[in-house]
Every structure is written in structure tokens, then in C-alpha cells.
N, C-alpha and C. Protein backbone atom coordinates (compact mmCIF):
# COMPACT_ATOMS: atom_id res chain seq x y z
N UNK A 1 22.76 -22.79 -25.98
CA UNK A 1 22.49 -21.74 -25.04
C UNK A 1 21.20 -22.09 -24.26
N UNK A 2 21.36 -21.75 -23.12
CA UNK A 2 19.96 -22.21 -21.88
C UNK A 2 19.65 -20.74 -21.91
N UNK A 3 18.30 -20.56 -22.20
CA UNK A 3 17.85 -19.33 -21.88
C UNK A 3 16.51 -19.19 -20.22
N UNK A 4 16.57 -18.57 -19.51
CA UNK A 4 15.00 -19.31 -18.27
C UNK A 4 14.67 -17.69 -18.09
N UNK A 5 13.62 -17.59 -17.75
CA UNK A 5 12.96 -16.37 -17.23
C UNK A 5 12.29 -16.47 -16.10
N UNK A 6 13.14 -16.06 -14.88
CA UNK A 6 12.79 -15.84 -13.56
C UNK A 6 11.60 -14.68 -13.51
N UNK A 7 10.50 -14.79 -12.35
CA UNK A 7 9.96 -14.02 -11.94
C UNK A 7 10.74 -13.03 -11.04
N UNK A 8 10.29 -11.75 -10.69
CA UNK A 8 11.53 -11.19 -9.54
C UNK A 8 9.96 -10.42 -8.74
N UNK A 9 9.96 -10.60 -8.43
CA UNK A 9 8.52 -9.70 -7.38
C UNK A 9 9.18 -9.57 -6.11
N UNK A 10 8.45 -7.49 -6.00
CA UNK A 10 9.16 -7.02 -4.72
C UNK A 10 8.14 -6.98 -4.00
N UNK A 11 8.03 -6.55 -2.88
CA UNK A 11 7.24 -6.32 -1.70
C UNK A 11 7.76 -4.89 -1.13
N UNK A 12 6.73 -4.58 -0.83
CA UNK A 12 6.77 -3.23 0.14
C UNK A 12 7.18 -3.38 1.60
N UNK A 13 8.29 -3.19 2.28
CA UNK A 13 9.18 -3.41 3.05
C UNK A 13 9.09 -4.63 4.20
N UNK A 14 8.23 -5.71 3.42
CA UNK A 14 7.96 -7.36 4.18
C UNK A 14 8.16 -8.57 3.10
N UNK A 15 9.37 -8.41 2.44
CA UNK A 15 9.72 -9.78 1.54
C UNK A 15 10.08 -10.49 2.84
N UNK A 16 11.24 -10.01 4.04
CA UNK A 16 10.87 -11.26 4.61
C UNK A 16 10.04 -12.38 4.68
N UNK A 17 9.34 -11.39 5.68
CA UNK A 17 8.04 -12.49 5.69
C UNK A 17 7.59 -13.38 5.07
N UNK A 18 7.67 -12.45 3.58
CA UNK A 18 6.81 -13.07 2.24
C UNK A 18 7.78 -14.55 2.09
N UNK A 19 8.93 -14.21 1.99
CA UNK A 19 9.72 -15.30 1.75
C UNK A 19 9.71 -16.31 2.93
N UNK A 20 9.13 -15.67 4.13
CA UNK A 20 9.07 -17.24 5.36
C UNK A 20 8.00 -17.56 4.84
N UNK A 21 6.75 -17.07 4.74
CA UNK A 21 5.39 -17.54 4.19
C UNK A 21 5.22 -18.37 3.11
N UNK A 22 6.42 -18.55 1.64
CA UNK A 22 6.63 -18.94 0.91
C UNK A 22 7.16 -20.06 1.26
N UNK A 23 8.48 -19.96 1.97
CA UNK A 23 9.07 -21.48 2.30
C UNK A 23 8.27 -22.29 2.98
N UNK A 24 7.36 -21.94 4.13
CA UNK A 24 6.35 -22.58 4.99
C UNK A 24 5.88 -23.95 3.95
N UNK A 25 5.09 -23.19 2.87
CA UNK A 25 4.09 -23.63 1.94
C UNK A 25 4.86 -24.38 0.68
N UNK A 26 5.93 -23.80 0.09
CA UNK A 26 6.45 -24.47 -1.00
C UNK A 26 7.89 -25.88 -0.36
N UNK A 27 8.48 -25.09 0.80
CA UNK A 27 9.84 -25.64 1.41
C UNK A 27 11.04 -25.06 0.22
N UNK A 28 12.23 -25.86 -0.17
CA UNK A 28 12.94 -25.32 -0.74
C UNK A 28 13.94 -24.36 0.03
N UNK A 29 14.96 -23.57 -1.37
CA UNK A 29 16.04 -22.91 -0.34
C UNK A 29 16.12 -21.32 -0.78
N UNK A 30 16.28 -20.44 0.07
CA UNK A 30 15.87 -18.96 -0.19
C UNK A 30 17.50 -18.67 0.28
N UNK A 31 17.93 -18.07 -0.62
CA UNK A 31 19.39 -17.00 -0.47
C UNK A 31 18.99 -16.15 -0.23
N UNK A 32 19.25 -15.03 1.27
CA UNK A 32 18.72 -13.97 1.03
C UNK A 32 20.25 -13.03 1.56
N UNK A 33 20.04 -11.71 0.57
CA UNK A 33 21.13 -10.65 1.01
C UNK A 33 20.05 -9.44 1.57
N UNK A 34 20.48 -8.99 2.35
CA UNK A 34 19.93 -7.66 2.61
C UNK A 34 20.66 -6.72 2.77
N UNK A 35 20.34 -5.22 2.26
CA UNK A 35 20.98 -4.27 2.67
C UNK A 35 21.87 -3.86 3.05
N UNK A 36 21.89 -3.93 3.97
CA UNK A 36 23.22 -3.98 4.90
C UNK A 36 24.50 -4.55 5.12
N UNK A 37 24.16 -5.95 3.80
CA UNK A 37 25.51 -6.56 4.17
C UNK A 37 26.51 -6.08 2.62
N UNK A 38 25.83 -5.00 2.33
CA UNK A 38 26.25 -3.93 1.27
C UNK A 38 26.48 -2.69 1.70
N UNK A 39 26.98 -2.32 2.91
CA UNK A 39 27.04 -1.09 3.46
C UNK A 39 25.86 -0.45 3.68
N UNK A 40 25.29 -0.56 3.29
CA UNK A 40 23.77 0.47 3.98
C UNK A 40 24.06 0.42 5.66
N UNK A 41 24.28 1.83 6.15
CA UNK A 41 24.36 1.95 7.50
C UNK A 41 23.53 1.06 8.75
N UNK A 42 23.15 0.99 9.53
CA UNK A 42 22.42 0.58 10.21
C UNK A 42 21.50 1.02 10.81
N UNK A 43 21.83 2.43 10.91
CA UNK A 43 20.59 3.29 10.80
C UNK A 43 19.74 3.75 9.78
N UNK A 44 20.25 3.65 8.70
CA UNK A 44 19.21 3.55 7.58
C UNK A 44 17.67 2.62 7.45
N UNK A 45 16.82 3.14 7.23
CA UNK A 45 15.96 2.07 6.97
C UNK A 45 15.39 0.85 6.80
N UNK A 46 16.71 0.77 5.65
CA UNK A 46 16.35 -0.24 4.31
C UNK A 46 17.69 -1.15 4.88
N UNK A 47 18.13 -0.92 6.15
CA UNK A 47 19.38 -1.80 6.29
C UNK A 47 18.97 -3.43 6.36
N UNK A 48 17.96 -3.97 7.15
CA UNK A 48 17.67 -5.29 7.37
C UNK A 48 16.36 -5.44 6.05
N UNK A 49 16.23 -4.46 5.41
CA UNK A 49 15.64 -5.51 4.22
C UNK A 49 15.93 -6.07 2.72
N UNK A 50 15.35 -6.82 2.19
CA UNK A 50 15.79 -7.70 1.24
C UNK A 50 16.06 -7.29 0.16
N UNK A 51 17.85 -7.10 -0.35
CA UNK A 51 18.04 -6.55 -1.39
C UNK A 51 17.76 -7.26 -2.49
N UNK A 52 17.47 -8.98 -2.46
CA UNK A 52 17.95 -9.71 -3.19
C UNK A 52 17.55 -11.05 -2.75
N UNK A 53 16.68 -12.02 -2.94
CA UNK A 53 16.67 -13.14 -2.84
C UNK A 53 16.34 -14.16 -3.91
N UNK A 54 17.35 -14.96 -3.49
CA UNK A 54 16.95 -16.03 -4.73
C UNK A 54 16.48 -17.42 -4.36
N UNK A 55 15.04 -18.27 -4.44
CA UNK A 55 13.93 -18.85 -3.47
C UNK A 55 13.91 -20.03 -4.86
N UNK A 56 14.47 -20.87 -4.60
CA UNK A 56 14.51 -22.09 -5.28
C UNK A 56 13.15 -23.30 -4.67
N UNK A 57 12.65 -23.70 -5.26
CA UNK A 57 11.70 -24.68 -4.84
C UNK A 57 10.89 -25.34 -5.92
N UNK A 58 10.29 -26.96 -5.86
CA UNK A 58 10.07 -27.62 -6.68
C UNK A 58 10.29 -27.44 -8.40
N UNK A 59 11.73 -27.22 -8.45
CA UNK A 59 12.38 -26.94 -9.76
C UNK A 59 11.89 -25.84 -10.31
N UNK A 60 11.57 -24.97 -9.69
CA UNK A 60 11.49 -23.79 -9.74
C UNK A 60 11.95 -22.48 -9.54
N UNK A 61 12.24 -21.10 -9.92
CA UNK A 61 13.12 -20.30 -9.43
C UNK A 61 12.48 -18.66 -9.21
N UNK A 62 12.50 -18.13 -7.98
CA UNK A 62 11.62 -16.96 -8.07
C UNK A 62 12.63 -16.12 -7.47
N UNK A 63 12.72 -14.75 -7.92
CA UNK A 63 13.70 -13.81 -7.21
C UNK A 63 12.59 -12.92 -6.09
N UNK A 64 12.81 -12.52 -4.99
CA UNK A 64 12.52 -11.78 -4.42
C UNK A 64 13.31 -10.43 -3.85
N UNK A 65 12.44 -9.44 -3.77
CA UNK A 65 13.29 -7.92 -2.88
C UNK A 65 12.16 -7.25 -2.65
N UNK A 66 12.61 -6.77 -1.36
CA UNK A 66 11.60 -5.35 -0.79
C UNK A 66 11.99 -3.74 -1.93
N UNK A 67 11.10 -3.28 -2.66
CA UNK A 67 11.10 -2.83 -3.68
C UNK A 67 11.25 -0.82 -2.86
N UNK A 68 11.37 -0.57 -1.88
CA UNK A 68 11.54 0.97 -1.66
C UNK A 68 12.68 1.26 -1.58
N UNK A 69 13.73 0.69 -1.90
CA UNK A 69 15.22 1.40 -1.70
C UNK A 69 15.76 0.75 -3.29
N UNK A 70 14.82 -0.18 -4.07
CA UNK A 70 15.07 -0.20 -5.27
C UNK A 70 15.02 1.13 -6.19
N UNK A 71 15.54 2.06 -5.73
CA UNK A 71 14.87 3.33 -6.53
C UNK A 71 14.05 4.13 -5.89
N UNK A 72 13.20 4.04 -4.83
CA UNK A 72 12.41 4.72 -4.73
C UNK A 72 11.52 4.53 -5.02
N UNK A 73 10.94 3.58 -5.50
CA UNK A 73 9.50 2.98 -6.48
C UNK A 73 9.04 1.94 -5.72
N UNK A 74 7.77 2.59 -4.76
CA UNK A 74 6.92 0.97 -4.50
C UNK A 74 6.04 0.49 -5.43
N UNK A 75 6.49 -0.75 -5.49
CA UNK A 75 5.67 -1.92 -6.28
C UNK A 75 4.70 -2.84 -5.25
N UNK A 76 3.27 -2.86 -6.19
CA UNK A 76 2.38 -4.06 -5.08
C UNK A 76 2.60 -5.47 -5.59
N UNK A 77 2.46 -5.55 -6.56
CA UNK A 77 2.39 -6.83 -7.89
C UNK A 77 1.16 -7.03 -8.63
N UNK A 78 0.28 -5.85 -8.72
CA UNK A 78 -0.80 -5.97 -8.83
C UNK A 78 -0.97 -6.26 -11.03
N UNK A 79 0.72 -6.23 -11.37
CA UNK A 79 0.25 -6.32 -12.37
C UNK A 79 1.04 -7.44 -13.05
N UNK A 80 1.35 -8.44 -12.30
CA UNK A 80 1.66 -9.89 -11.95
C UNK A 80 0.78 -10.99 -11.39
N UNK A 81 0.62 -12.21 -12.27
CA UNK A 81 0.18 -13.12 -11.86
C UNK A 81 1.40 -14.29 -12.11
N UNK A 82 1.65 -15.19 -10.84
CA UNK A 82 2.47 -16.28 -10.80
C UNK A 82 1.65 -17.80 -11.03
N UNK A 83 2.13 -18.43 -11.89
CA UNK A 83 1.42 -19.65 -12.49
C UNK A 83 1.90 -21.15 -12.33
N UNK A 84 1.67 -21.67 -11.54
CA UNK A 84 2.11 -22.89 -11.12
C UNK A 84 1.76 -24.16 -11.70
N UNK A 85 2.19 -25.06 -12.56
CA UNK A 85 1.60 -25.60 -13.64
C UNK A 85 2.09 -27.38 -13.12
N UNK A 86 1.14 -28.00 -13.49
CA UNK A 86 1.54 -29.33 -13.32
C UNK A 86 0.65 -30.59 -14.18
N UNK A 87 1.47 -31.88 -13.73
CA UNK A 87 0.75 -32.86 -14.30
C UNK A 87 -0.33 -33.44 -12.97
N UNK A 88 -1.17 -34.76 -13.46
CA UNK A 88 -1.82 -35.39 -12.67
C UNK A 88 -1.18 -35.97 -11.20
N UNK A 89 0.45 -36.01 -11.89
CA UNK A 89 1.09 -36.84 -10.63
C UNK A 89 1.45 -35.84 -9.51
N UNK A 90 1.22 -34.44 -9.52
CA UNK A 90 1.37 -33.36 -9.04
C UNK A 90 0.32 -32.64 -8.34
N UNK A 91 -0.98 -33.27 -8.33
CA UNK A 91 -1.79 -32.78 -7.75
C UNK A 91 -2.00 -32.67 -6.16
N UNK A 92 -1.60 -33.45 -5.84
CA UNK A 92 -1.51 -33.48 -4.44
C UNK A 92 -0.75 -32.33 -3.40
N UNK A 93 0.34 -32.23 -4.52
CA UNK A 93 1.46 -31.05 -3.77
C UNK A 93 1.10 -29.98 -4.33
N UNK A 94 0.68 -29.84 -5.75
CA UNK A 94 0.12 -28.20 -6.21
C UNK A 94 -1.47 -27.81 -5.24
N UNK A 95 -1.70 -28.64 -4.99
CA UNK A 95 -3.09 -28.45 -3.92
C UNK A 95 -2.77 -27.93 -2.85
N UNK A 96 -2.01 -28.91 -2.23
CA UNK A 96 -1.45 -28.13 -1.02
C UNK A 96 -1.03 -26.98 -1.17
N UNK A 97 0.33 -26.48 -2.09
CA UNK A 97 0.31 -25.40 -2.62
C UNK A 97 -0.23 -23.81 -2.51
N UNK A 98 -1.79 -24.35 -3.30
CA UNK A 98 -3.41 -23.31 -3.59
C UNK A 98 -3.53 -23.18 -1.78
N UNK A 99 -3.75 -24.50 -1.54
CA UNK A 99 -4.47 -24.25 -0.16
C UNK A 99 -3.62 -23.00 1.04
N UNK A 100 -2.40 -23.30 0.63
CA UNK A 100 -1.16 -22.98 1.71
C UNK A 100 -1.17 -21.37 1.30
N UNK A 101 -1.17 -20.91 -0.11
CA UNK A 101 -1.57 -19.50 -0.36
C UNK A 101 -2.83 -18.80 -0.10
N UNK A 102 -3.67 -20.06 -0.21
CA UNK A 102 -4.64 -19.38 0.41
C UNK A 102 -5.03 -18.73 2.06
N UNK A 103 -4.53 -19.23 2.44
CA UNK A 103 -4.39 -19.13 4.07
C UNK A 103 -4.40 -17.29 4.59
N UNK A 104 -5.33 -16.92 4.47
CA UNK A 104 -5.16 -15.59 4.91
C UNK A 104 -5.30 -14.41 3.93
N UNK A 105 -4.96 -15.52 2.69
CA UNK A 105 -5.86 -14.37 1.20
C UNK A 105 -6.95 -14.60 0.77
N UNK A 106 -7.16 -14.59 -0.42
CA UNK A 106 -8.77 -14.11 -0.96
C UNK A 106 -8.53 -15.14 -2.17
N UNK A 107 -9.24 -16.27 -2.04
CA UNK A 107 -9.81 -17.17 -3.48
C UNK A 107 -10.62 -16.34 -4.05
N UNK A 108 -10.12 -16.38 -5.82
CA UNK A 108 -10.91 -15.43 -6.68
C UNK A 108 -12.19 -17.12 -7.13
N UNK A 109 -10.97 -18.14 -7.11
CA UNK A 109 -11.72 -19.06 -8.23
C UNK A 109 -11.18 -20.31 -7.91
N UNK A 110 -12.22 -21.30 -7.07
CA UNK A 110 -11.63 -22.56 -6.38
C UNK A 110 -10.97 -23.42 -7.17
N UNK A 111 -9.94 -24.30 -6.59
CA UNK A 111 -9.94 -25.33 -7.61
C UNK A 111 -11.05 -26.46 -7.71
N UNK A 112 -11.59 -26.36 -9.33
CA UNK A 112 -12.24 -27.29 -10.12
C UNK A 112 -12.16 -27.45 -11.33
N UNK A 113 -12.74 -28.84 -12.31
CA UNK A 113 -12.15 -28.96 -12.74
C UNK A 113 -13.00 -28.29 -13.98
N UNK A 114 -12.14 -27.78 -15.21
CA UNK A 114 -12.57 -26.44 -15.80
C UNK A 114 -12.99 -27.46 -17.36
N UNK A 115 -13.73 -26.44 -18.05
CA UNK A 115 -14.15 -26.77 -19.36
C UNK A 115 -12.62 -27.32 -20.32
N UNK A 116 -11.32 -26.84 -19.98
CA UNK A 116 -10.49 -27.47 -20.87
C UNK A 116 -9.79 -29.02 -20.53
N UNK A 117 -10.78 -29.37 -19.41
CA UNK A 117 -10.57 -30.67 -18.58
C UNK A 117 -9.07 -30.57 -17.30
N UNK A 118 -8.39 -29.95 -17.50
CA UNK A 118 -7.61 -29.40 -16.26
C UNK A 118 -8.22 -29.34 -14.79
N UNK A 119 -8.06 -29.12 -13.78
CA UNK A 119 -8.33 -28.73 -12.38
C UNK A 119 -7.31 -27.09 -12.36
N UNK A 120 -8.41 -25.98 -11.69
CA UNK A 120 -7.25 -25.21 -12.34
C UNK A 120 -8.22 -23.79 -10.87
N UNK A 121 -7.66 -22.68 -10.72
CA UNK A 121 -8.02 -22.28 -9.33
C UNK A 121 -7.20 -21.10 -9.41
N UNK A 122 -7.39 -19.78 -8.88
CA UNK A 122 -6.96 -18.56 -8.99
C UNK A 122 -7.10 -18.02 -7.33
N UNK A 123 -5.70 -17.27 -7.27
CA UNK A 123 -6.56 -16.77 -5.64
C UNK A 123 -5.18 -15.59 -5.30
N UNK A 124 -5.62 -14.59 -4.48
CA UNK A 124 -4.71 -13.61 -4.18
C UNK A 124 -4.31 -13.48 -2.45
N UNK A 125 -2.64 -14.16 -2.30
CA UNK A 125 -2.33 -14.40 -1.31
C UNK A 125 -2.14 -13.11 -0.07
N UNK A 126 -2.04 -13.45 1.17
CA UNK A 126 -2.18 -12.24 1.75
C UNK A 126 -1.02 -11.27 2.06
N UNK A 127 -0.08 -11.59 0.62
CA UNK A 127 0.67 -10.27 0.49
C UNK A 127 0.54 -9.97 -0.90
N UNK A 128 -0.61 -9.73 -1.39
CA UNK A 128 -1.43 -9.39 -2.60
C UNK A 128 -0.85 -9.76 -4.02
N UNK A 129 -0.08 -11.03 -3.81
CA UNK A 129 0.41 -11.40 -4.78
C UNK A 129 -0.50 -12.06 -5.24
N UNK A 130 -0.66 -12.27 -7.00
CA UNK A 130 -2.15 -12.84 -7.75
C UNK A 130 -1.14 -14.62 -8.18
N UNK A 131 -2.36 -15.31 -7.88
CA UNK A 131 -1.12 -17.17 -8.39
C UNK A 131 -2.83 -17.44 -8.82
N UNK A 132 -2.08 -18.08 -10.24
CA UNK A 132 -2.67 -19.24 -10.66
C UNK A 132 -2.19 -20.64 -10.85
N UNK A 133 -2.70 -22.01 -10.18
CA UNK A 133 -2.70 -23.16 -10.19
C UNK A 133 -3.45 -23.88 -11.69
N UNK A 134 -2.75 -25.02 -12.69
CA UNK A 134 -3.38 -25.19 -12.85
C UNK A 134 -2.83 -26.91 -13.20
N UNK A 135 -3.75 -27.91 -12.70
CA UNK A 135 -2.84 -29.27 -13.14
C UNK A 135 -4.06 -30.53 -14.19
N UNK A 136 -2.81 -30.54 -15.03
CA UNK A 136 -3.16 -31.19 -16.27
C UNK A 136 -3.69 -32.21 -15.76
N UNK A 137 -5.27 -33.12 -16.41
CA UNK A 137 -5.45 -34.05 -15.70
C UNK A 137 -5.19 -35.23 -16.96
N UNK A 138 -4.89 -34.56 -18.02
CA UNK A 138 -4.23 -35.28 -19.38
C UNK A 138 -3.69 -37.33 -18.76
């Protein structure tokens, strides 16, 4: 049996975006369904946003959705952090990565390299999602 545990983080009615902002920086391939192509009228709201995406990139798998027609419940992610983990041969692209999230958010904690000998960096992108980077220099 394969067991994996996807992240699923919603956004308050701009996963688009979030998800162009994501591909920009990671590349990879984003399935996206929205609303509407589930009957939600077209005058409804919630018709052009994201019921459902599934954002594949560097062997990785993240679900995304705009979280107000999930129920009724907005979510920020404020009680989520996403962790991007690598080896030495990976530094180059997890850098880019940090840098590419950083673009318009708030570095809590640059990348350097930390007391457990790692290179490792914290920062909250500017759709207040929290990521930590951290690459093994093992």
C-alpha cells in the first residue's frame, strides 16, 4: 500500500492567482476545476473560482481551492506552514524557489546556514502563506 499526504490550502477568493504565482516560481502542471464547470450558475459568485486544483511540481503534490463556497468558512493558512526540503544538489533551484516566494512577501528568516549545518530560511509569501526552505548540506 502507497500511503502520501497532500497539503490542500485554500485561499480567500484568489487561488487563481495563487496558483499563477506558484507556477511562475515552481513551473510544473496545475489541474484546475472551478465552480462552474459543476453547475454553479454564472451568476453566482463562486462560479469562476477554484473548486479544486491539483499543482504538481518538482515531485511534489499540493491541492489548492478558494475556501468561501467550501462551506462557508474562510480560511487564511495562518495555521500552516509548507516545507520544502532538499539535498546539496538542490540548492540552486530551492533558492530560487525562497527567492521567487519571496517576491512581494515578508522574510521572517534569510537563508543561512543554521547551527544543524543545513542552509535553511523561513518567509511569508504575499498570499500569507507561511514556507519553510531547508537544504541538507550533508
Amino acid at each position: 500500500m502507497a500511503i502520501s499526504l497532500v497539503p490542500y490550502v485554500h485561499f480567500v477568493d484568489n487561488a487563481t492567482e495563487a496558483i499563477d504565482f506558484y507556477k511562475s516560481i515552481f513551473g510544473g502542471e496545475a489541474k484546475i476545476s472551478k465552480f462552474g464547470e459543476f453547475g454553479t450558475p454564472e451568476n453566482d459568485p463562486s462560479h469562476n473560482l477554484v473548486m479544486h486544483c491539483d499543482f504538481k511540481f518538482a515531485g511534489t503534490q499540493l491541492f489548492i481551492s478558494d475556501s468561501l463556497p467550501m462551506g462557508g468558512v474562510k480560511q487564511d493558512g495562518e495555521n500552516v506552514t509548507l516545507s520544502l526540503s532538499g539535498a546539496k544538489e538542490d540548492e540552486e533551484t530551492l533558492t530560487k524557489f525562497f527567492d521567487g516566494l519571496a517576491e512581494g512577501g515578508k522574510v521572517g528568516d534569510p537563508l543561512s546556514t543554521k547551527p544543524w549545518g543545513a542552509t535553511f530560511g523561513m518567509l511569508t509569501d504575499k498570499f500569507g502563506m507561511h514556507w519553510m526552505v531547508n537544504i541538507d548540506q550533508a
